[in-house]
PDB file of N, CA and C in Angstrom:
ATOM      1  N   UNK A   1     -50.560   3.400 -73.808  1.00  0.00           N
ATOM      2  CA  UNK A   1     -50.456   3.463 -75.252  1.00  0.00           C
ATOM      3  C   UNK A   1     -51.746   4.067 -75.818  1.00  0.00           C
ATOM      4  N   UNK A   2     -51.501   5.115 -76.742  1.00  0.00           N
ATOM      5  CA  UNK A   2     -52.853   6.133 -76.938  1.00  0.00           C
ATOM      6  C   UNK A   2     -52.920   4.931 -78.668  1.00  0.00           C
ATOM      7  N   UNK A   3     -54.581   5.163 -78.586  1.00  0.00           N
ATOM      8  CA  UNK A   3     -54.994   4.211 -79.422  1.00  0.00           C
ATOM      9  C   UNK A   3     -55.313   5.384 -80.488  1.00  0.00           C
ATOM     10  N   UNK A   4     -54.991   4.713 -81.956  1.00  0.00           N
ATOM     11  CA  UNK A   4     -54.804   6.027 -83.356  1.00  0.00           C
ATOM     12  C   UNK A   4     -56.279   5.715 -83.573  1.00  0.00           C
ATOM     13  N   UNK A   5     -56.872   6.645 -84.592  1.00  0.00           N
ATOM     14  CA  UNK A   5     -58.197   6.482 -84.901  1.00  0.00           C
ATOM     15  C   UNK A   5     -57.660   5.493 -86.336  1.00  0.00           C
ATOM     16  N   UNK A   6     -56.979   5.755 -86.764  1.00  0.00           N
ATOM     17  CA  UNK A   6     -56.622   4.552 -88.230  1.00  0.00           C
ATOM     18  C   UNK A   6     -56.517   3.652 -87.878  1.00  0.00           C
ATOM     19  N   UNK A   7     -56.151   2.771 -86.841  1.00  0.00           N
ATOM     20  CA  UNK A   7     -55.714   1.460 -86.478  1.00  0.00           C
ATOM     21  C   UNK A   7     -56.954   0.876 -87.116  1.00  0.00           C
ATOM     22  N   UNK A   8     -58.055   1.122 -86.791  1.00  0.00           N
ATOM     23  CA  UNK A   8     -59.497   0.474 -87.316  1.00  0.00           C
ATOM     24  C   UNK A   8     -59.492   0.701 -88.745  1.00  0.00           C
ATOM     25  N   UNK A   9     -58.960   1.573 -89.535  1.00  0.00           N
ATOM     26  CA  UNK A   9     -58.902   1.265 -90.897  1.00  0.00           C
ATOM     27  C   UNK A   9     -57.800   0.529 -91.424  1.00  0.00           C
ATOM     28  N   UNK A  10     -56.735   0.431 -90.627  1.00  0.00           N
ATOM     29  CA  UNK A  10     -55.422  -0.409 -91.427  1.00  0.00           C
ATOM     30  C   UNK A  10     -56.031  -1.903 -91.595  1.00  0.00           C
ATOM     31  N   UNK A  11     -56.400  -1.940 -89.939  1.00  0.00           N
ATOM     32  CA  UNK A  11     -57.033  -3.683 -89.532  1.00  0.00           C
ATOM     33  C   UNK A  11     -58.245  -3.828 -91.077  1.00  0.00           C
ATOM     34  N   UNK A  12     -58.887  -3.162 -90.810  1.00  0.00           N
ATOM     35  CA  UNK A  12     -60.427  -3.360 -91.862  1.00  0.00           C
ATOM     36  C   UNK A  12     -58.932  -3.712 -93.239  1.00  0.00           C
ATOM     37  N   UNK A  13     -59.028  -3.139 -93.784  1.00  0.00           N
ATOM     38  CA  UNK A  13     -57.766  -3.110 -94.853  1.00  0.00           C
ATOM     39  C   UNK A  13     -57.374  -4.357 -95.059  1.00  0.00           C
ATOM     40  N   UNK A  14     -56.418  -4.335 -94.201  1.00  0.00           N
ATOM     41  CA  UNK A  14     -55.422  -5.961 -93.878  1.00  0.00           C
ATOM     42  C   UNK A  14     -56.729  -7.111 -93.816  1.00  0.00           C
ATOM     43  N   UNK A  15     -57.850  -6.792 -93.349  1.00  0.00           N
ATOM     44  CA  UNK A  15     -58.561  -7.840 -93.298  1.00  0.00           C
ATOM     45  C   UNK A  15     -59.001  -8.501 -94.646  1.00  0.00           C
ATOM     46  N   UNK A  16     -59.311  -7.123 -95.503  1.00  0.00           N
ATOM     47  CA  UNK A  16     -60.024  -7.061 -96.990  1.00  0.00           C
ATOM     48  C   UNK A  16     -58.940  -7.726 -97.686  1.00  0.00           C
ATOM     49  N   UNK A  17     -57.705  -7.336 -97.405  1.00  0.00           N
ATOM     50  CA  UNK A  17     -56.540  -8.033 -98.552  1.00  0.00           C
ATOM     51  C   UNK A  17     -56.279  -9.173 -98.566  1.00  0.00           C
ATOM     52  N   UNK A  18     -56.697  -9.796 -96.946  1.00  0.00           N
ATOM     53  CA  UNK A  18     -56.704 -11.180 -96.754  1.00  0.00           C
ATOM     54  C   UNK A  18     -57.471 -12.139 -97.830  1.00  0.00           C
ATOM     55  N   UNK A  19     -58.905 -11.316 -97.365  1.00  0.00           N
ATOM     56  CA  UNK A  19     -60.298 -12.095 -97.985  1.00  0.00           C
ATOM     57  C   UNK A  19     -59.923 -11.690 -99.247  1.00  0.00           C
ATOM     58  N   UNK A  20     -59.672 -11.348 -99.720  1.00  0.00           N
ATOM     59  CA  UNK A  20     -59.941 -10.935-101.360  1.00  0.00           C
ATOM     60  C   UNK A  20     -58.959 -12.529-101.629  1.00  0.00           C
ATOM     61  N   UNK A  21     -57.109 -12.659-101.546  1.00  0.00           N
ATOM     62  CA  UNK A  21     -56.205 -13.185-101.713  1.00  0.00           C
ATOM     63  C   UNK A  21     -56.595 -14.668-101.210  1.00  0.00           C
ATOM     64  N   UNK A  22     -57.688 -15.156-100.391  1.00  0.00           N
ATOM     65  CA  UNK A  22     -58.037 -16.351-100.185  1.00  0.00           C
ATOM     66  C   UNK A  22     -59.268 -16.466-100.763  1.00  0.00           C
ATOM     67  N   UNK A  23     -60.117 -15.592-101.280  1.00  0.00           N
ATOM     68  CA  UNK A  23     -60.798 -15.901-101.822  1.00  0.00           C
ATOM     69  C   UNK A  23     -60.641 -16.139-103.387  1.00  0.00           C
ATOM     70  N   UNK A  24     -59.270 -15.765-103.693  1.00  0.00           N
ATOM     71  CA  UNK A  24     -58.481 -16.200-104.986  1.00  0.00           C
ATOM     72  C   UNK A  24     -58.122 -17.328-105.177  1.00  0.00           C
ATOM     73  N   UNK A  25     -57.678 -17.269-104.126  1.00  0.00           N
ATOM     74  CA  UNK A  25     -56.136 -18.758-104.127  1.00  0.00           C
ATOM     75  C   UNK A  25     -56.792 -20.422-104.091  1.00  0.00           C
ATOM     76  N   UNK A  26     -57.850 -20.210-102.871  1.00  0.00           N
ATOM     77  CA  UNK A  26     -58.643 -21.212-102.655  1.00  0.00           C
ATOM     78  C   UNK A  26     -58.685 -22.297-103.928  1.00  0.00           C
ATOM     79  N   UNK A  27     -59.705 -21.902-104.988  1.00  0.00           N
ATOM     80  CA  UNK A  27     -60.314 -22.283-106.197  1.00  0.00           C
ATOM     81  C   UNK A  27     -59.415 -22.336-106.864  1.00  0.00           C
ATOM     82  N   UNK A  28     -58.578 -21.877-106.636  1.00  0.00           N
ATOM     83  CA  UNK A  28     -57.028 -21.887-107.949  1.00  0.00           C
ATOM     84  C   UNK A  28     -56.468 -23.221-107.172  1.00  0.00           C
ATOM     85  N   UNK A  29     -56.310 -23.345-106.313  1.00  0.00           N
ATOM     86  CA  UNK A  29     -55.539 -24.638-105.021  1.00  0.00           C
ATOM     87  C   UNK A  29     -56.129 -25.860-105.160  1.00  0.00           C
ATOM     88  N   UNK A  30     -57.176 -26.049-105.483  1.00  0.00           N
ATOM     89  CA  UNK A  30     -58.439 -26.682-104.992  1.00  0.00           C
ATOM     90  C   UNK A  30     -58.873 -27.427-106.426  1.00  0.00           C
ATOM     91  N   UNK A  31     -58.617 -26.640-107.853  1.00  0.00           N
ATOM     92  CA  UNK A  31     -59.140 -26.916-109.061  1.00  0.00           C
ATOM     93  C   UNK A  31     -57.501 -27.668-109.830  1.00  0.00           C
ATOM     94  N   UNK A  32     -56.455 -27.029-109.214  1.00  0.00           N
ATOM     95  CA  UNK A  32     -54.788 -27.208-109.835  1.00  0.00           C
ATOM     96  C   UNK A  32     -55.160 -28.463-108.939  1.00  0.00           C
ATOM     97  N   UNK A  33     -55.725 -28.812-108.100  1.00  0.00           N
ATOM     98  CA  UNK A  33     -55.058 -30.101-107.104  1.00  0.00           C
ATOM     99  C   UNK A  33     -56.051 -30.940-107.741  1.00  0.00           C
ATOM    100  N   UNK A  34     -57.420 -30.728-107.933  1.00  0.00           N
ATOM    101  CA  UNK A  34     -58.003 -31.940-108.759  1.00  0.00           C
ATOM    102  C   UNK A  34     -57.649 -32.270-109.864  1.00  0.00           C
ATOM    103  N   UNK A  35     -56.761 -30.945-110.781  1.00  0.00           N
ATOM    104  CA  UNK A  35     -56.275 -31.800-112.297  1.00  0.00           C
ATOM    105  C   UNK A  35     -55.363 -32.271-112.150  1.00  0.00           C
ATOM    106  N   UNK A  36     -53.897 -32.751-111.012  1.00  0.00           N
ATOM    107  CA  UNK A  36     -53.212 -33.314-111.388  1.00  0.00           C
ATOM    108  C   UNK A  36     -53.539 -34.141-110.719  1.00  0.00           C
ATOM    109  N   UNK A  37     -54.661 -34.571-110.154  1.00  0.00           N
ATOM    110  CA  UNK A  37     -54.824 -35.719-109.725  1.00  0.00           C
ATOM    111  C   UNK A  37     -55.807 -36.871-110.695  1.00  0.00           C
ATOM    112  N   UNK A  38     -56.484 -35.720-111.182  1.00  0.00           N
ATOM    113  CA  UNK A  38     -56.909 -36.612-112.569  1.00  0.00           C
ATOM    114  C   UNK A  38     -56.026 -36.992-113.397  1.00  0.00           C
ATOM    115  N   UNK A  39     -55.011 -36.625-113.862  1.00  0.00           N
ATOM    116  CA  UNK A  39     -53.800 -36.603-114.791  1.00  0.00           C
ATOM    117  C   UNK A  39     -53.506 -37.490-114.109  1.00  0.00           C
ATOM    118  N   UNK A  40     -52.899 -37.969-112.887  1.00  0.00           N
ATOM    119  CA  UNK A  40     -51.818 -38.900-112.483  1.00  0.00           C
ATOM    120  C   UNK A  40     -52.838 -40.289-112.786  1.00  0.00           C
ATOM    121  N   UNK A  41     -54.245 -40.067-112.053  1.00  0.00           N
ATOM    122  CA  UNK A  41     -55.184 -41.640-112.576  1.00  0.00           C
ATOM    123  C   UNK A  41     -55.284 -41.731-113.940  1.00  0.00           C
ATOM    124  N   UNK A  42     -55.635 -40.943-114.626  1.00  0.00           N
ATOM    125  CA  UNK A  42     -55.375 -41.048-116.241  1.00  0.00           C
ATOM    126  C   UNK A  42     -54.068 -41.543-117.322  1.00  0.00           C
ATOM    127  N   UNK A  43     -53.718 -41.017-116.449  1.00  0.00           N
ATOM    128  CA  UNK A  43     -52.094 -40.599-117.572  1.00  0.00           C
ATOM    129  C   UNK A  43     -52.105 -39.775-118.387  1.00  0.00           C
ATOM    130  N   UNK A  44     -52.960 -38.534-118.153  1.00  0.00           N
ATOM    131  CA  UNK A  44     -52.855 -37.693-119.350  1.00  0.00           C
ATOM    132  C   UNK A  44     -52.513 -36.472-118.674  1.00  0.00           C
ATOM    133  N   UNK A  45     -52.411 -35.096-119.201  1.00  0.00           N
ATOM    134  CA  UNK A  45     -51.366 -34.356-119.178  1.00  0.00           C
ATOM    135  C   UNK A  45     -51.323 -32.751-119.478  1.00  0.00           C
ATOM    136  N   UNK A  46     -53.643 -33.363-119.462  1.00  0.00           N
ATOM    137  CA  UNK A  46     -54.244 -31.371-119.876  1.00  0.00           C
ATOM    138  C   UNK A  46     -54.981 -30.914-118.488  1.00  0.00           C
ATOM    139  N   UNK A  47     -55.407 -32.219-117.856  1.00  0.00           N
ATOM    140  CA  UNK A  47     -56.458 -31.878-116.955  1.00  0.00           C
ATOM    141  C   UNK A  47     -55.745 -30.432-115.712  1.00  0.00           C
ATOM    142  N   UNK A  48     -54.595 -30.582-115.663  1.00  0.00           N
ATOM    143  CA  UNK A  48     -53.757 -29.811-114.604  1.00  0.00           C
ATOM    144  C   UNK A  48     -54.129 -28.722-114.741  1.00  0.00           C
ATOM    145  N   UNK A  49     -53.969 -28.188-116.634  1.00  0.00           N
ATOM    146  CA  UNK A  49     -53.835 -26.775-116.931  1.00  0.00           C
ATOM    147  C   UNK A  49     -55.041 -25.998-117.202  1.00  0.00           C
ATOM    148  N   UNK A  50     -55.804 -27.082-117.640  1.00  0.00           N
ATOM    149  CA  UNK A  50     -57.505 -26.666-117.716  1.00  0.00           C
ATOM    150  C   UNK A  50     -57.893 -26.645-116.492  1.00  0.00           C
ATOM    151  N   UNK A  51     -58.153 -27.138-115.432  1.00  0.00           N
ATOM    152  CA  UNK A  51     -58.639 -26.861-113.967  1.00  0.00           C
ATOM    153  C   UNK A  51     -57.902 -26.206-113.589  1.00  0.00           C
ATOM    154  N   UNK A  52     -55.978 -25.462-113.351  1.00  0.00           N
ATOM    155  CA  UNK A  52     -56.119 -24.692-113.306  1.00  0.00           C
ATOM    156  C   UNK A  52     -56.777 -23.263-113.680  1.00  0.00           C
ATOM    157  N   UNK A  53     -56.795 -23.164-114.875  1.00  0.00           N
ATOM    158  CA  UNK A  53     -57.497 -22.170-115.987  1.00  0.00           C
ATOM    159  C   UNK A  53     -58.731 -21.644-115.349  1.00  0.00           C
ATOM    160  N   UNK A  54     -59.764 -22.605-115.194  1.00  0.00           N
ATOM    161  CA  UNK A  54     -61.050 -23.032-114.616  1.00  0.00           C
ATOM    162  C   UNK A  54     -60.961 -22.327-113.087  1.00  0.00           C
ATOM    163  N   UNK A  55     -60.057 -22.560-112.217  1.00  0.00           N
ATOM    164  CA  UNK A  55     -60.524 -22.429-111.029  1.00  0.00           C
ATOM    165  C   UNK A  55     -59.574 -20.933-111.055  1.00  0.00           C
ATOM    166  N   UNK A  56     -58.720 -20.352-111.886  1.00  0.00           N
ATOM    167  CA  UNK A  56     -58.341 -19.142-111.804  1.00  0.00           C
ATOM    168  C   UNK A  56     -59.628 -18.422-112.094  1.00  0.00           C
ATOM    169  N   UNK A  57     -60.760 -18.499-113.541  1.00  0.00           N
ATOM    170  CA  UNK A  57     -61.664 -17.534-113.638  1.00  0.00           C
ATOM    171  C   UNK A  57     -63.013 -17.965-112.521  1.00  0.00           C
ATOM    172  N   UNK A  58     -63.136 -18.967-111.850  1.00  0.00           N
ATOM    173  CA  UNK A  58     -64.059 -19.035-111.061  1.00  0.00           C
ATOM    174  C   UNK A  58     -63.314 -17.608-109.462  1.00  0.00           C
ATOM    175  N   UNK A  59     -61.908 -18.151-109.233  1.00  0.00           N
ATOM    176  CA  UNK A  59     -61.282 -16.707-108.310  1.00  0.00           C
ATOM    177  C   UNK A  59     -61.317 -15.773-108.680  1.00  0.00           C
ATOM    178  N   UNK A  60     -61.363 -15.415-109.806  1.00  0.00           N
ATOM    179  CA  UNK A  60     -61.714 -13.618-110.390  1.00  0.00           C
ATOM    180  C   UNK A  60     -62.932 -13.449-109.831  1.00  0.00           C
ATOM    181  N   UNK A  61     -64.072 -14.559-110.510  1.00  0.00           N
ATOM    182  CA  UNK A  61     -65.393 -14.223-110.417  1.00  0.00           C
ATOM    183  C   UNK A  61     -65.763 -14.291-108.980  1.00  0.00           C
ATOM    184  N   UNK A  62     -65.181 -14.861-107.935  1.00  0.00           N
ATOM    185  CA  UNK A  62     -65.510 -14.476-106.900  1.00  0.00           C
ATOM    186  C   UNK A  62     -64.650 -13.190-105.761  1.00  0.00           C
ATOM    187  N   UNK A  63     -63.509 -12.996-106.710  1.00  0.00           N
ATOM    188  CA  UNK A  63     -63.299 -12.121-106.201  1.00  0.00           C
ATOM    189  C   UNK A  63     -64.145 -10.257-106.710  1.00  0.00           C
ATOM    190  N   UNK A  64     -64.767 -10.582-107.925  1.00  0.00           N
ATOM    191  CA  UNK A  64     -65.511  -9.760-108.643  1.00  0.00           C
ATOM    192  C   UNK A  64     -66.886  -9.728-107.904  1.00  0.00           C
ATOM    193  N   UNK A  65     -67.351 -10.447-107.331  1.00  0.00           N
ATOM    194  CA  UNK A  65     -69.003 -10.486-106.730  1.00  0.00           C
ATOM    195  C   UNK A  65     -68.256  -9.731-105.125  1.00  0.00           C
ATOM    196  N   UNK A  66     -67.293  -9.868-104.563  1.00  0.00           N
ATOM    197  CA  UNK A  66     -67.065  -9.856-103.426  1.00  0.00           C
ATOM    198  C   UNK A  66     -66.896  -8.345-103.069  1.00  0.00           C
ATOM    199  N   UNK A  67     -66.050  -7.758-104.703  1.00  0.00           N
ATOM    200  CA  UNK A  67     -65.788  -5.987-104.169  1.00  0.00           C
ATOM    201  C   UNK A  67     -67.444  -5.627-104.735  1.00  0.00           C
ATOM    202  N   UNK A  68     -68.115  -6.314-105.386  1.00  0.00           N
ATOM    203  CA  UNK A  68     -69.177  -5.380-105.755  1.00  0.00           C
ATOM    204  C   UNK A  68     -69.863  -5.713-104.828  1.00  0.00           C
ATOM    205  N   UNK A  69     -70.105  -6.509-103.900  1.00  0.00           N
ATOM    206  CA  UNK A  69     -70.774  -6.769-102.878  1.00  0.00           C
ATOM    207  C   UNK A  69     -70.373  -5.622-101.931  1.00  0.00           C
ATOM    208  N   UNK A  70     -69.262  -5.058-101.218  1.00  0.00           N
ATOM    209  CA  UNK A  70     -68.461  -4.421-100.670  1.00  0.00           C
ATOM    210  C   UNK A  70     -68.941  -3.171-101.123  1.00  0.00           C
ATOM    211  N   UNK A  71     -68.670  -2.551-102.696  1.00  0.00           N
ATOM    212  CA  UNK A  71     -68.883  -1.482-103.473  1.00  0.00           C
ATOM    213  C   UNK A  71     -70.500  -1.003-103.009  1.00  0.00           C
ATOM    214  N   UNK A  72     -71.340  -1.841-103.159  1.00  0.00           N
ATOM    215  CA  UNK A  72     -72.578  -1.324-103.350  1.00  0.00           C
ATOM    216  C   UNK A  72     -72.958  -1.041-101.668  1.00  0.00           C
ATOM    217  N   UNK A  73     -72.533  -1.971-100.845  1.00  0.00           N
ATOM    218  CA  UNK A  73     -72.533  -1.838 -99.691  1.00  0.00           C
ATOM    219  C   UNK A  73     -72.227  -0.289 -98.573  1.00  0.00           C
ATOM    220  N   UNK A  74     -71.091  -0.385 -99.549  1.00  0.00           N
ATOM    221  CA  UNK A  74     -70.627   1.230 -99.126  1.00  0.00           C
ATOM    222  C   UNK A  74     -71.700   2.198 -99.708  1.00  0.00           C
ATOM    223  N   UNK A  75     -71.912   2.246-100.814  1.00  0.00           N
ATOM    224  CA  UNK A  75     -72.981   2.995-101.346  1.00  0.00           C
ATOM    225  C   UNK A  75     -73.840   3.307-101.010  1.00  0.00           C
ATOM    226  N   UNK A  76     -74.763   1.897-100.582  1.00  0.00           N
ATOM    227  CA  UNK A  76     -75.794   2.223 -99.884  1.00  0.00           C
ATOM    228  C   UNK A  76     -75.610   3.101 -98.191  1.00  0.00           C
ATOM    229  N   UNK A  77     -74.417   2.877 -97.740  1.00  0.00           N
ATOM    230  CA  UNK A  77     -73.726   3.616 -96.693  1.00  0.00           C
ATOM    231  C   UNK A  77     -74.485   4.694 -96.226  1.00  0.00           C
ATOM    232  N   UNK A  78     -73.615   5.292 -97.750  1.00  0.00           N
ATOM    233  CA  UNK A  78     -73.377   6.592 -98.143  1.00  0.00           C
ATOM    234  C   UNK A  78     -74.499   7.596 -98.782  1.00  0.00           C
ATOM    235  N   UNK A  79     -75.276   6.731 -99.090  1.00  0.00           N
ATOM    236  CA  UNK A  79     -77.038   6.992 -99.083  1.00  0.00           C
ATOM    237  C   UNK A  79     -77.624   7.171 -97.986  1.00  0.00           C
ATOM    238  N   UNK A  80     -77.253   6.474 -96.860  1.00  0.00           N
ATOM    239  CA  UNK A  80     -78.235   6.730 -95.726  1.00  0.00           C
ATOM    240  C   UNK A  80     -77.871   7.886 -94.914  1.00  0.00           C
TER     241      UNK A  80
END
C-alpha cells in the first residue's frame, strides 16, 4: 500500500477538529452539569442556563486562544 503525501495533512486536520470540538464541549458539559446540579439542591431554575451561558463563552474563549495560538505559530513558521 503506497503511502499519499496528504494522509499527514488529513490526520493533522482530523486531529485539529477534534481539539478545537473538545475543547468546546468540555466547559459547556462541565458548567450545564454544575447548574443543574445547583438547581436540583436549590430548587431554583436559572443556575442551568447561566452556567450554561458561562461555560459556552469560556469554550469560545478557549477555543479563540487555541487557533491564535496555532495562527501565530504557523506564522512564525513561515518567518523562518
Amino acid at each position: 500500500m503506497a503511502k499519499h503525501p496528504y494522509n499527514r495533512t488529513v490526520f493533522r486536520s482530523l486531529a485539529l477538529i477534534t481539539q478545537f470540538t473538545i475543547t468546546m464541549l468540555v466547559p459547556i458539559a462541565l458548567m450545564f452539569a454544575a447548574g443543574y446540579w445547583l438547581d436540583q439542591k436549590l430548587g431554583t431554575s436559572f443556575f442551568t442556563v447561566t452556567f450554561f451561558f458561562v461555560g459556552a463563552l469560556a469554550g469560545f474563549n478557549n477555543v479563540y486562544r487555541l487557533a491564535r495560538q496555532i495562527y501565530m505559530g504557523k506564522n512564525r513558521e513561515d518567518r523562518e
